[in-house]
N, C-alpha and C. Protein backbone atom coordinates (compact mmCIF):
# COMPACT_ATOMS: atom_id res chain seq x y z
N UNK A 1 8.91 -17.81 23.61
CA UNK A 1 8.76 -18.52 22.35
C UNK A 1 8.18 -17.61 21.26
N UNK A 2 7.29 -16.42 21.66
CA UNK A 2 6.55 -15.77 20.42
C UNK A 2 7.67 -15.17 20.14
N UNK A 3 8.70 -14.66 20.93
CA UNK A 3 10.03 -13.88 19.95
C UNK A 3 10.57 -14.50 18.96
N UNK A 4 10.80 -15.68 19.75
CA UNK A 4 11.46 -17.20 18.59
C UNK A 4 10.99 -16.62 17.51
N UNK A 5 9.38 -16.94 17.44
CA UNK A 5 8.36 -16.84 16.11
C UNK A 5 8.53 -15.88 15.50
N UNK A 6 8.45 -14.47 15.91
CA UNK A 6 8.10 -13.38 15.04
C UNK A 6 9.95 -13.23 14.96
N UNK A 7 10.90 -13.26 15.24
CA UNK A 7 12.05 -13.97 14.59
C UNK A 7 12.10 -14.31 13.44
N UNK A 8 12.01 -15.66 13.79
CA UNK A 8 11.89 -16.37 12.65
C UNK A 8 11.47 -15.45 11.68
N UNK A 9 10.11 -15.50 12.01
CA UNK A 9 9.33 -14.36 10.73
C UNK A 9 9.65 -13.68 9.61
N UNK A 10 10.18 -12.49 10.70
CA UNK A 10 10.89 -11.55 10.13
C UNK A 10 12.29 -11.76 9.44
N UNK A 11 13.12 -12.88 9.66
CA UNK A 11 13.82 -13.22 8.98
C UNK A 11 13.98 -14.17 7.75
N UNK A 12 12.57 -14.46 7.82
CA UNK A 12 12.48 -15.17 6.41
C UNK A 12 11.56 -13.97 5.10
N UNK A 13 10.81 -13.09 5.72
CA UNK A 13 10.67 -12.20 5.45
C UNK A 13 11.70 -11.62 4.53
N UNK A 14 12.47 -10.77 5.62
CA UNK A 14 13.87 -10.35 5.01
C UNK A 14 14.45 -10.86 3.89
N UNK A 15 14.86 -12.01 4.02
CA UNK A 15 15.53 -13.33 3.27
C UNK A 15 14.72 -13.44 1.79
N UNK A 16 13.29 -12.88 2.02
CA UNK A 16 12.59 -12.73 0.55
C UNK A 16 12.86 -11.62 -0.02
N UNK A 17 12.96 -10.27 0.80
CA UNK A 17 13.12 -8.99 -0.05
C UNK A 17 14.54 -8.89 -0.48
N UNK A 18 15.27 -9.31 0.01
CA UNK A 18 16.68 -9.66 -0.81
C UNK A 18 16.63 -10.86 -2.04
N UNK A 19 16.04 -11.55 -1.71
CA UNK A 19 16.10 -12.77 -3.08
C UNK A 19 15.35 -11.82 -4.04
N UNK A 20 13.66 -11.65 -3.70
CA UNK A 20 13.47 -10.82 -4.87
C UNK A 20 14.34 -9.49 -5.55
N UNK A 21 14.83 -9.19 -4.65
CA UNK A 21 16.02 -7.76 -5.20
C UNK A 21 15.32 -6.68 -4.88
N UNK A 22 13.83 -7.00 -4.22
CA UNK A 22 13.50 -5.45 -3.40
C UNK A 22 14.12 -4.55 -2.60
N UNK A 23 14.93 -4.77 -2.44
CA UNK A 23 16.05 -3.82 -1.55
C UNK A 23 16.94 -2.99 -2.46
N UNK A 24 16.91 -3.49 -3.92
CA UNK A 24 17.86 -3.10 -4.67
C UNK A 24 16.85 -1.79 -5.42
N UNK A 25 16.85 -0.23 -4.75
CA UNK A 25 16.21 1.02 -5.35
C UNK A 25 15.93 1.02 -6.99
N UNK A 26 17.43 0.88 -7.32
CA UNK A 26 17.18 0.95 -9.03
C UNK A 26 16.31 -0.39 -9.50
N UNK A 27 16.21 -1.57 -9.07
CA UNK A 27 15.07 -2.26 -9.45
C UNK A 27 14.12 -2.21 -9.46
N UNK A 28 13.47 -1.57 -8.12
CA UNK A 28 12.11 -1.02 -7.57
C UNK A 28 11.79 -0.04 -8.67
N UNK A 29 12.59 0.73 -8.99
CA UNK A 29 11.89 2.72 -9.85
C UNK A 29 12.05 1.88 -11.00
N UNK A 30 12.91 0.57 -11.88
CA UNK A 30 12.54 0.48 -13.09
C UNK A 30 11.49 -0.39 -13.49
N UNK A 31 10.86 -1.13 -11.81
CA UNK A 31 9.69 -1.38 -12.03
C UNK A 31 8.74 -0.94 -12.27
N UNK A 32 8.83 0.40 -11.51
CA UNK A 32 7.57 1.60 -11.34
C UNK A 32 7.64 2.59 -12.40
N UNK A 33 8.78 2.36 -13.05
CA UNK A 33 8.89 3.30 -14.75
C UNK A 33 8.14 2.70 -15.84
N UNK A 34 6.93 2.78 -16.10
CA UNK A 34 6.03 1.80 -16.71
C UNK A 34 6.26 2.78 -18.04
N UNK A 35 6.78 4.10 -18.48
CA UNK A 35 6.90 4.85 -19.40
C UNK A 35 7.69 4.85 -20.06
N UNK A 36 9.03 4.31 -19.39
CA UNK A 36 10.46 3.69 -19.96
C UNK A 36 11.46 2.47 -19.75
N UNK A 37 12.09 2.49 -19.30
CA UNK A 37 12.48 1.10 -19.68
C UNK A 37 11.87 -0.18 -18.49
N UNK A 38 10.67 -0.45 -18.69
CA UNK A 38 9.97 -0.99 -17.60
C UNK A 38 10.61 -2.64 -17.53
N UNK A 39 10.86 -2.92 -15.86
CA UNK A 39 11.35 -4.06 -15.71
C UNK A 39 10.14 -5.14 -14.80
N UNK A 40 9.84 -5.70 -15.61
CA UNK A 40 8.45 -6.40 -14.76
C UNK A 40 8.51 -7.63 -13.96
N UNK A 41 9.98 -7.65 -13.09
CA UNK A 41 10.01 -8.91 -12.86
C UNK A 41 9.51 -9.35 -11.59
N UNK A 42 9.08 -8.19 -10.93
CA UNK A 42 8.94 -7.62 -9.54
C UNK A 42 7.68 -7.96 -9.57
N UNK A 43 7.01 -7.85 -10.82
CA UNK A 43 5.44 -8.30 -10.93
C UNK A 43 5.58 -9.60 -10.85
N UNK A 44 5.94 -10.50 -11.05
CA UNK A 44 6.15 -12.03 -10.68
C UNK A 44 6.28 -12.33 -8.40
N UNK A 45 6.77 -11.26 -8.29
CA UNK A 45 6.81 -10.77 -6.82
C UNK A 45 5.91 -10.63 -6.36
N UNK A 46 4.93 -9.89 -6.61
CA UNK A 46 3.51 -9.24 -6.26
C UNK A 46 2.48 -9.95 -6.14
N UNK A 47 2.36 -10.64 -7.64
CA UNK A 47 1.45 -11.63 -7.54
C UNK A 47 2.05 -13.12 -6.20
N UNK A 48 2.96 -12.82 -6.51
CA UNK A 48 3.50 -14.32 -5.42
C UNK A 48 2.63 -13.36 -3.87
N UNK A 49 3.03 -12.24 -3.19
CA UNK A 49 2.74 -11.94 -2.32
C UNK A 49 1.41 -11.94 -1.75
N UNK A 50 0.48 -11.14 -2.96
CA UNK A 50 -0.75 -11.00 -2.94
C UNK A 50 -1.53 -12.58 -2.99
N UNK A 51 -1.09 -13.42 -3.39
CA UNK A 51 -1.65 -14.69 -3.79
C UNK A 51 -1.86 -15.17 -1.81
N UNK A 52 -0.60 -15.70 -1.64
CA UNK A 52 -0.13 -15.62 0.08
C UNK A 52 -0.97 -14.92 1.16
N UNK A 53 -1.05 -13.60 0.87
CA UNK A 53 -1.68 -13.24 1.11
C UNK A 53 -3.21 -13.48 1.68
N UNK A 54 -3.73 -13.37 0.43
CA UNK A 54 -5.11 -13.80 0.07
C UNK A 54 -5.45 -15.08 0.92
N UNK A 55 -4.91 -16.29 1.06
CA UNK A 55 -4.79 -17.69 1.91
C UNK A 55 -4.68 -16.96 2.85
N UNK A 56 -3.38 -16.65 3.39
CA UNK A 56 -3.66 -16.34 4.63
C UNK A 56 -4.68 -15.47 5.26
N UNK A 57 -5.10 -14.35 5.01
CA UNK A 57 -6.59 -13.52 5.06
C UNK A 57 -7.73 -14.78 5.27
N UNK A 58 -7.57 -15.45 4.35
CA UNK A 58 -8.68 -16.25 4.58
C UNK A 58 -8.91 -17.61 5.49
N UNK A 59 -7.88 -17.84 5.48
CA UNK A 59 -7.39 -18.67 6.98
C UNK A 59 -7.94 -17.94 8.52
N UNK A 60 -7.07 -16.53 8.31
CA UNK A 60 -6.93 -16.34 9.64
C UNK A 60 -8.47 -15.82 9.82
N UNK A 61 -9.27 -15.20 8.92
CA UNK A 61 -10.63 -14.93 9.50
C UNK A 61 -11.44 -16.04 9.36
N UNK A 62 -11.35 -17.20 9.62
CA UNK A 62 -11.49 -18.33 10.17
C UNK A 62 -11.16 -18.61 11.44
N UNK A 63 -9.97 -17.85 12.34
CA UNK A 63 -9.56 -18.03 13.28
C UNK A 63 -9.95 -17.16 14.45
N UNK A 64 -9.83 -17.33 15.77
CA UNK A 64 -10.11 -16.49 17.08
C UNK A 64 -8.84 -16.71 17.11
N UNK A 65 -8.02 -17.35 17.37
CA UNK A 65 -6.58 -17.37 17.95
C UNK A 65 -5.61 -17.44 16.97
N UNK A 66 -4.26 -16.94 16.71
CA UNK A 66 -3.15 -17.38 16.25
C UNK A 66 -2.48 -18.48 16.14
N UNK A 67 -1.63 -19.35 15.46
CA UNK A 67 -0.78 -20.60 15.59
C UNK A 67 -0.24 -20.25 16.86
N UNK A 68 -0.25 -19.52 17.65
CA UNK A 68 0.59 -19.24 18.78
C UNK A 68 -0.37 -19.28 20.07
N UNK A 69 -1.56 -19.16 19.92
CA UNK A 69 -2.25 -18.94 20.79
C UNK A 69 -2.72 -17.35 21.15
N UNK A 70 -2.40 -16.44 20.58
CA UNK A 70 -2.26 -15.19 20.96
C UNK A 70 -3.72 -14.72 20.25
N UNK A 71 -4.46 -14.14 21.10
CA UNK A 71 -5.52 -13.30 20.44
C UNK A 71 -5.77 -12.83 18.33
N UNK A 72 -6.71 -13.39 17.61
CA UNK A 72 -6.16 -13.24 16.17
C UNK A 72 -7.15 -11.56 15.95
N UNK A 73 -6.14 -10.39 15.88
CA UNK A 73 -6.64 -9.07 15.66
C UNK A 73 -6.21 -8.88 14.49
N UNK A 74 -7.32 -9.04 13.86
CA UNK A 74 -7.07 -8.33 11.88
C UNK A 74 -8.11 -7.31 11.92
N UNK A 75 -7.70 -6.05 11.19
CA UNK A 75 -8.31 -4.84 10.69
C UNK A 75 -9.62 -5.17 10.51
N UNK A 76 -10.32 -3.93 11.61
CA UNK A 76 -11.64 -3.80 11.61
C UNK A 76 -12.08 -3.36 10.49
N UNK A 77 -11.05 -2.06 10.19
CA UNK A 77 -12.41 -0.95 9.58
C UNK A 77 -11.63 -1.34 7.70
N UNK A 78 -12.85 -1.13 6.79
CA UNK A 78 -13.16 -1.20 5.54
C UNK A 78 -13.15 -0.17 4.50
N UNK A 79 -13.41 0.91 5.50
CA UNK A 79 -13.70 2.19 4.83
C UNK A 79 -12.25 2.45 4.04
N UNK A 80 -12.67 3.67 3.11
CA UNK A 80 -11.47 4.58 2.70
C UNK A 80 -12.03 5.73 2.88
N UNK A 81 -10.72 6.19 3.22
CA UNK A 81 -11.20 7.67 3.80
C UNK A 81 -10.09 8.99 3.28
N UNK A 82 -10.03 9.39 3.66
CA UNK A 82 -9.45 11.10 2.90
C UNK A 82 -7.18 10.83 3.47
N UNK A 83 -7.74 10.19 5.10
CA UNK A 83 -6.46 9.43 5.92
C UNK A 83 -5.68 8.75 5.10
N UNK A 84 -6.34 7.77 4.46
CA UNK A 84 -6.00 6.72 4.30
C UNK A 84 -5.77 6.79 2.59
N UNK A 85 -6.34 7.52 1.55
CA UNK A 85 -6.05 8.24 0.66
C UNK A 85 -4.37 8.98 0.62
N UNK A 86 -4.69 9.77 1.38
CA UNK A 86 -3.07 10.89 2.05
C UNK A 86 -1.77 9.73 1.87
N UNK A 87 -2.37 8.81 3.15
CA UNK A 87 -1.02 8.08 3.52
C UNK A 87 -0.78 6.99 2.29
N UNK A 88 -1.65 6.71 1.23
CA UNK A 88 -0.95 5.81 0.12
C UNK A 88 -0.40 6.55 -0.46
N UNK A 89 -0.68 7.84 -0.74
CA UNK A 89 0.14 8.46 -1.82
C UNK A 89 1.43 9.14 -1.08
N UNK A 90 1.41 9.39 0.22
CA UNK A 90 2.94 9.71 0.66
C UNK A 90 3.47 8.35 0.44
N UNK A 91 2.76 7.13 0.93
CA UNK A 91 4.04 5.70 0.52
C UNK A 91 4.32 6.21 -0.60
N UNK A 92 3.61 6.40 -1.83
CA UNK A 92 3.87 5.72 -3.32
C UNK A 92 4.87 6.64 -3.80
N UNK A 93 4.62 8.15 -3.11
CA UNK A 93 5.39 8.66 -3.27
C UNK A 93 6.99 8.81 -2.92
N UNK A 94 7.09 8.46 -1.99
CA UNK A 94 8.18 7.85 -1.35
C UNK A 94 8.75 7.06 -1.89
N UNK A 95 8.01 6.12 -2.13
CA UNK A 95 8.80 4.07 -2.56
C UNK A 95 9.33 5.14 -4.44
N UNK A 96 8.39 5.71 -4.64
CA UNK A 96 8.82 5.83 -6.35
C UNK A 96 10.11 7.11 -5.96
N UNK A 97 10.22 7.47 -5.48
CA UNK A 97 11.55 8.84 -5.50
C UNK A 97 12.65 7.88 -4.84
N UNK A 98 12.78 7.18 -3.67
CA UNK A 98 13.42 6.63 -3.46
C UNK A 98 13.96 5.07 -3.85
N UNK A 99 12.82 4.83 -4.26
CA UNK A 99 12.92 3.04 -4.46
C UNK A 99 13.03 2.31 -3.18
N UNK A 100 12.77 2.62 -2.15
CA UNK A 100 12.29 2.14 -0.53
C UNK A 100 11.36 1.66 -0.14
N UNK A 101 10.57 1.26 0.34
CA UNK A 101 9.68 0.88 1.19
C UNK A 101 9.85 0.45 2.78
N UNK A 102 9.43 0.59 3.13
CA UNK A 102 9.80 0.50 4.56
C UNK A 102 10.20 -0.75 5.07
N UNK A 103 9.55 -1.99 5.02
CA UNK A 103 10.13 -3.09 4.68
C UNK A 103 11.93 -3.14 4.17
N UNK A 104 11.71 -2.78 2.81
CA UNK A 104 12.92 -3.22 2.17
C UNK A 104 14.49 -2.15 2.67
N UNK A 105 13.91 -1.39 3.63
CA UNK A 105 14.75 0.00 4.03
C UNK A 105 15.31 -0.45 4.96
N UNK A 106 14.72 -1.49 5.62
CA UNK A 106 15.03 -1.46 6.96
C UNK A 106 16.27 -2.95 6.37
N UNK A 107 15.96 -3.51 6.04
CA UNK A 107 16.54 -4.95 5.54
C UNK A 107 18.07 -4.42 4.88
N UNK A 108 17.63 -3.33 4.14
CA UNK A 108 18.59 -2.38 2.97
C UNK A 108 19.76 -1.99 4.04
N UNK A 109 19.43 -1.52 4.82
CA UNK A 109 20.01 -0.90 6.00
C UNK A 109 20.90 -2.17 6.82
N UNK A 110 20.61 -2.79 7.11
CA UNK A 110 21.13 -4.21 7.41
C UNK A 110 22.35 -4.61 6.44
N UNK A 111 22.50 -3.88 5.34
CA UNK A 111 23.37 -4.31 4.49
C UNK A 111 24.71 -3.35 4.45
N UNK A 112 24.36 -2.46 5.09
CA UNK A 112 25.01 -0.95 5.05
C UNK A 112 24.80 -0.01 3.68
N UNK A 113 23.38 0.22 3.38
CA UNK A 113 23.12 0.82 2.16
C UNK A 113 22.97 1.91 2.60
N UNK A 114 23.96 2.96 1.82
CA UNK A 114 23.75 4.52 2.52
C UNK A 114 22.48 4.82 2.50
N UNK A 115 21.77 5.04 1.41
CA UNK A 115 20.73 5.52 0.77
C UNK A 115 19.47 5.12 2.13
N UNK A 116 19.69 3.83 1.91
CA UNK A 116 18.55 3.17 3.15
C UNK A 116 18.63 3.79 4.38
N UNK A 117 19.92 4.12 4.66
CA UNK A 117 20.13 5.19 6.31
C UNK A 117 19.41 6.08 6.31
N UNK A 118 19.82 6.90 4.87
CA UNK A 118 18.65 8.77 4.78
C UNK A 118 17.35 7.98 4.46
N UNK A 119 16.94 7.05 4.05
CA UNK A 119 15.58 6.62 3.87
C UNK A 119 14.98 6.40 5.58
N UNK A 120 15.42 6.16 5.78
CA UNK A 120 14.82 5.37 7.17
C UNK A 120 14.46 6.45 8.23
N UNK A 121 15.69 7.32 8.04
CA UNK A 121 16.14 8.48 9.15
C UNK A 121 14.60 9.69 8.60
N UNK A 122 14.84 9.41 7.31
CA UNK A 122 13.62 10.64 6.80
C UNK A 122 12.13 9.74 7.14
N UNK A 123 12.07 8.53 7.51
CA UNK A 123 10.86 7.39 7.42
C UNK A 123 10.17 7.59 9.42
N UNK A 124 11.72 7.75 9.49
CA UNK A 124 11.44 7.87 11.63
C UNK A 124 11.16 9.13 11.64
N UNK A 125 11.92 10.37 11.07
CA UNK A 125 11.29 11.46 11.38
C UNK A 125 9.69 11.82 10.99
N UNK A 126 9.34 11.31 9.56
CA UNK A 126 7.88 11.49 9.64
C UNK A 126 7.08 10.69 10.55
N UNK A 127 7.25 9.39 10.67
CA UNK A 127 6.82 8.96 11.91
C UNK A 127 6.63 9.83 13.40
N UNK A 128 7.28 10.28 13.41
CA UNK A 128 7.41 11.59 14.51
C UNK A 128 6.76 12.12 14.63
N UNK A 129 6.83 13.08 13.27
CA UNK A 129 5.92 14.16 12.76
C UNK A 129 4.35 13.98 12.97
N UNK A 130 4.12 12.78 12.32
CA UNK A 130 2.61 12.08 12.55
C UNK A 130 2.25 12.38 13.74
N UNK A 131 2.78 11.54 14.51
CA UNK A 131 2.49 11.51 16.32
C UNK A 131 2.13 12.17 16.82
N UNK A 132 3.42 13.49 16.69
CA UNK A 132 3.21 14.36 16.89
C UNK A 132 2.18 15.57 16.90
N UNK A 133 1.72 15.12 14.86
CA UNK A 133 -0.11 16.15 14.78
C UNK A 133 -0.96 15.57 15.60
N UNK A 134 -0.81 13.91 15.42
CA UNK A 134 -1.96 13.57 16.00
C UNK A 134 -2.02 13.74 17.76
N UNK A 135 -1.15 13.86 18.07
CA UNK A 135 -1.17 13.95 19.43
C UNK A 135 -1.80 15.84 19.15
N UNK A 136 -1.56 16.77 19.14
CA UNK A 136 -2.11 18.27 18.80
C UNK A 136 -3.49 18.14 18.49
N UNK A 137 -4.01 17.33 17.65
CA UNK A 137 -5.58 16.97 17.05
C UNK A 137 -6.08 16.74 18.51
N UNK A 138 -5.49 15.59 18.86
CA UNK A 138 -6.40 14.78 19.92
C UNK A 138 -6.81 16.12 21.14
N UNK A 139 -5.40 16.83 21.05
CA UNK A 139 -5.39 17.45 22.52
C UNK A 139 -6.55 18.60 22.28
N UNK A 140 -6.26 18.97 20.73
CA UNK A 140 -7.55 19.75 20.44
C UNK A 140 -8.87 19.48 20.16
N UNK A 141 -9.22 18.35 20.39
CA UNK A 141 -10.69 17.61 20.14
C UNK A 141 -10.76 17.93 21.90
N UNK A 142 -10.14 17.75 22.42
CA UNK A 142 -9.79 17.08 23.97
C UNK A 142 -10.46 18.78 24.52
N UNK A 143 -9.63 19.92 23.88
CA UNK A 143 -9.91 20.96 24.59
C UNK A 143 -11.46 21.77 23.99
N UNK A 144 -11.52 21.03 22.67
CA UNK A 144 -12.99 21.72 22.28
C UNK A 144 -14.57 21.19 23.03
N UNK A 145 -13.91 19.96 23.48
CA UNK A 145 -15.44 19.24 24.10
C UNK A 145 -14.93 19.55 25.66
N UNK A 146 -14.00 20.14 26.51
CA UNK A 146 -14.20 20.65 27.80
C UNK A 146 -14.65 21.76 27.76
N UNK A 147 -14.35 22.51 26.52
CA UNK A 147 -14.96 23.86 26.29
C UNK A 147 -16.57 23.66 26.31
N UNK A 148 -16.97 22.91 25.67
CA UNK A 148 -18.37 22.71 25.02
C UNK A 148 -19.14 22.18 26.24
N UNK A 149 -18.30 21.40 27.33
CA UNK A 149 -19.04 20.54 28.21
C UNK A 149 -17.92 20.77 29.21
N UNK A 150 -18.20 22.11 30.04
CA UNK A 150 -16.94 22.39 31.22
C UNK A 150 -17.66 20.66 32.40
N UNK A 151 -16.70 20.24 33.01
CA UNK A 151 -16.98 19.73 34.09
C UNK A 151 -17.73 20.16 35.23
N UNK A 152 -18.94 19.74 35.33
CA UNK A 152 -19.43 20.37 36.57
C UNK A 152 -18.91 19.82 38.20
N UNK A 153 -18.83 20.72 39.29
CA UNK A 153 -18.32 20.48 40.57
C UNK A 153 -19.09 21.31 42.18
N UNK A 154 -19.85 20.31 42.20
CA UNK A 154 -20.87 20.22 43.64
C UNK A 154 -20.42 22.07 44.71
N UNK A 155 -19.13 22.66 44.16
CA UNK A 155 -18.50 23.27 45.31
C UNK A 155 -17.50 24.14 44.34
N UNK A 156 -17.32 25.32 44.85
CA UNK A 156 -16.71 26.55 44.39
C UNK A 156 -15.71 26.16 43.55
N UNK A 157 -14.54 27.05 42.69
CA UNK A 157 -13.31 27.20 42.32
C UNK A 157 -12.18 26.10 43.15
N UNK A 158 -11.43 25.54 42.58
CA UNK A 158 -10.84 24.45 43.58
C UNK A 158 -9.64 25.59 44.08
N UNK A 159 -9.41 26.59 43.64
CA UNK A 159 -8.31 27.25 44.33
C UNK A 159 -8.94 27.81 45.66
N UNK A 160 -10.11 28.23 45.30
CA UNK A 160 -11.00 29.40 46.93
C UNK A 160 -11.50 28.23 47.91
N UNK A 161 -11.50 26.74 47.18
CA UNK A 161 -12.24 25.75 48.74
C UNK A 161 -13.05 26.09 49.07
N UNK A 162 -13.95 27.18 48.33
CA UNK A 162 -15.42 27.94 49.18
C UNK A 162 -14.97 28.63 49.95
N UNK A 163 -13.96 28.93 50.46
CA UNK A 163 -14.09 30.44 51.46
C UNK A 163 -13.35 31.40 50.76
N UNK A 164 -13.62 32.64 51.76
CA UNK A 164 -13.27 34.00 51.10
C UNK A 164 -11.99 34.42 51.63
N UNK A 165 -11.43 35.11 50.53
CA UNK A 165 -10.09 35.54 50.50
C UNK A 165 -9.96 36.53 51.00
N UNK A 166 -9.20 37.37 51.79
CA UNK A 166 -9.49 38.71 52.52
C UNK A 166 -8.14 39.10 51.83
C-alpha cells in the first residue's frame, strides 16, 4: 500500500510541474531573468508551494508517525554550512543554465524532452561524482584515525602467529 501512496504522490506531484509549466526550460530562465524580460508567473507557483509547505512542516512536527504509519523522519540538522552553501549554488546554477531542476527533469523526460535526457544524464553523473568524493573522504578520515590510533592485538603480526620464520 505505501507504493500505492508514494505513487499516487509522485504523480500528482508531476501533474503540478506540468500544469505550472515548470518543465517548460524557457519559462523557468524567463523567470529567473529578473534583468530582462522577467516572467513572474512562476512566482504565483512558489508562493502556492512554500505556503503548503509551511502547513505541512507544521503538521508533521506535530507528528511521531506518518498518515501511513511509517516512522515521521524530518531533518535534524539547522545549521548552514560551507556543504550546504556549495550545493545551493551548484542547484541554482544548474536550474538557471539549464532551466531544470531535478524534479521538473525527471517529469520533462517523461515527455521525451531531449534537453531533459542531457539534463538528467549530467544530474546522475554528478550524483556519482559526489559518492564517489565522499566515499574517498570517508575512506580518508577512516585511514587517518587507524593511523593515529593503530589497533592494538594481545599477540604478534597476524602473518608470523608468533613463531619464527627460518
Amino acid at each position: 500500500m505505501y507504493a500505492f501512496y508514494s505513487f499516487v504522490a509522485g504523480l500528482v506531484f508531476g501533474i503540478g510541474l506540468i500544469v505550472a509549466e515548470i518543465i517548460n526550460p524557457v519559462k523557468v530562465l524567463a523567470f529567473l531573468d529578473l534583468a530582462g524580460n522577467w516572467d513572474p508567473s512562476l512566482a504565483v507557483t512558489l508562493a502556492g508551494a512554500v505556503a503548503v509547505g509551511i502547513i505541512a512542516f507544521a503538521v508533521a512536527r506535530a507528528r511521531t508517525t506518518t498518515l501511513l504509519g511509517t516512522p515521521m523522519r524530518l531533518p535534524q540538522s539547522r545549521g548552514i554550512d560551507i556543504r550546504l552553501v556549495l550545493g545551493s549554488l551548484v542547484f541554482g546554477v544548474g536550474w538557471g543554465l539549464a532551466g531544470f531542476g531535478p524534479g521538473p527533469a525527471l517529469v520533462a523526460l517523461g515527455t521525451g524532452h531531449v534537453k531533459a535526457f542531457i539534463f538528467v544524464v549530467a544530474m546522475v553523473a554528478g550524483m556519482g561524482i559526489y559518492e564517489f568524493a565522499e566515499w574517498k573522504r570517508a575512506q580518508k578520515a577512516a585511514d587517518a584515525l587507524h593511523k593515529a590510533h593503530p589497533p592494538e592485538h594481545g599477540h604478534a603480526h597476524p602473518k608470523h602467529h608468533g613463531r619464527k620464520h627460518h
